[in-house]
Protein backbone atom coordinates (compact mmCIF):
# COMPACT_ATOMS: atom_id res chain seq x y z
CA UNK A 1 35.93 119.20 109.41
CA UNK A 2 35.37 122.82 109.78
CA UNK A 3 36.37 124.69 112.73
CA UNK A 4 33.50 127.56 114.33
CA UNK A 5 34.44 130.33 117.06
CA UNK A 6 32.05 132.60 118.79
CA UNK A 7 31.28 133.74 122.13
CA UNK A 8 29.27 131.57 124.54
CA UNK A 9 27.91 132.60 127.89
CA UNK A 10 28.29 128.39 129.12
CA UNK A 11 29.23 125.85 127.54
CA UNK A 12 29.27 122.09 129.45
CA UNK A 13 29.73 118.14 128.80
CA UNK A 14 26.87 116.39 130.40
CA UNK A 15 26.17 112.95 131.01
CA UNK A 16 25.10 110.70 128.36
CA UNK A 17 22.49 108.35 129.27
CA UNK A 18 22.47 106.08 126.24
CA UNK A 19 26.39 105.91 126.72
CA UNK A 20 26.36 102.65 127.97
CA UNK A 21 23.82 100.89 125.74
CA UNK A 22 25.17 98.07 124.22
CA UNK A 23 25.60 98.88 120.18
CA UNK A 24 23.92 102.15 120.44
CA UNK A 25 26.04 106.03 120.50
CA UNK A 26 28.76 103.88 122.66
CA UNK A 27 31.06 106.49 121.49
CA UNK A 28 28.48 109.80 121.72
CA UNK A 29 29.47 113.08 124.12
CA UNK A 30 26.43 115.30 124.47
CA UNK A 31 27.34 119.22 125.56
CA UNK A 32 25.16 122.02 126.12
CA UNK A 33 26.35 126.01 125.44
CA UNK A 34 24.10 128.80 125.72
CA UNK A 35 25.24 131.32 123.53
CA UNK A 36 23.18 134.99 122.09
CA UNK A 37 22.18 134.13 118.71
CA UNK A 38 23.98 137.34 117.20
CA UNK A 39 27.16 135.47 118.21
CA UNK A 40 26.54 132.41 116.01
CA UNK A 41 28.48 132.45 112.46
CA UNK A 42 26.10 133.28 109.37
CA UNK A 43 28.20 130.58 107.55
CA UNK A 44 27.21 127.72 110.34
CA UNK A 45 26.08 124.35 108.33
CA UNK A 46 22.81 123.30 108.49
CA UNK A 47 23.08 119.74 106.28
CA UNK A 48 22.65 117.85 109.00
CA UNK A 49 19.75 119.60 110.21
CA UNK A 50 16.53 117.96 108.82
CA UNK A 51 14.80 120.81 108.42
CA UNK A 52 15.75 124.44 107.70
CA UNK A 53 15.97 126.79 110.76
CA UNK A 54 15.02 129.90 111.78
CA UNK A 55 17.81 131.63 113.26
CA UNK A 56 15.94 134.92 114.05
CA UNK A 57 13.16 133.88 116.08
């Protein structure tokens, strides 16, 4: 597990609405944070990501 810190302007845990769906993300969280994309890390991983992002537009 690797640990990121930057500065976010919000940052929230919001419902999930598939939370309850038997066999299906039963044990999910979904969050939202709004941060200024100078603030993220340059070393952030991105092999999850199914494609490769553009982090300057």
């Amino acid at each position: 597990m690797k640990t990121l810190t930057f500065k976010t302007k919000s940052f929230r845990k919001i419902p999930n609405p598939f939370y309850n769906i038997e066999g299906y993300m039963n044990e999910a969280e979904m969050y939202v944070m709004i941060c200024d994309i100078k603030d993220i890390p340059k070393d952030i991983p991105m092999e999850t990501n199914p494609r490769e992002q553009n982090l300057n537009t």
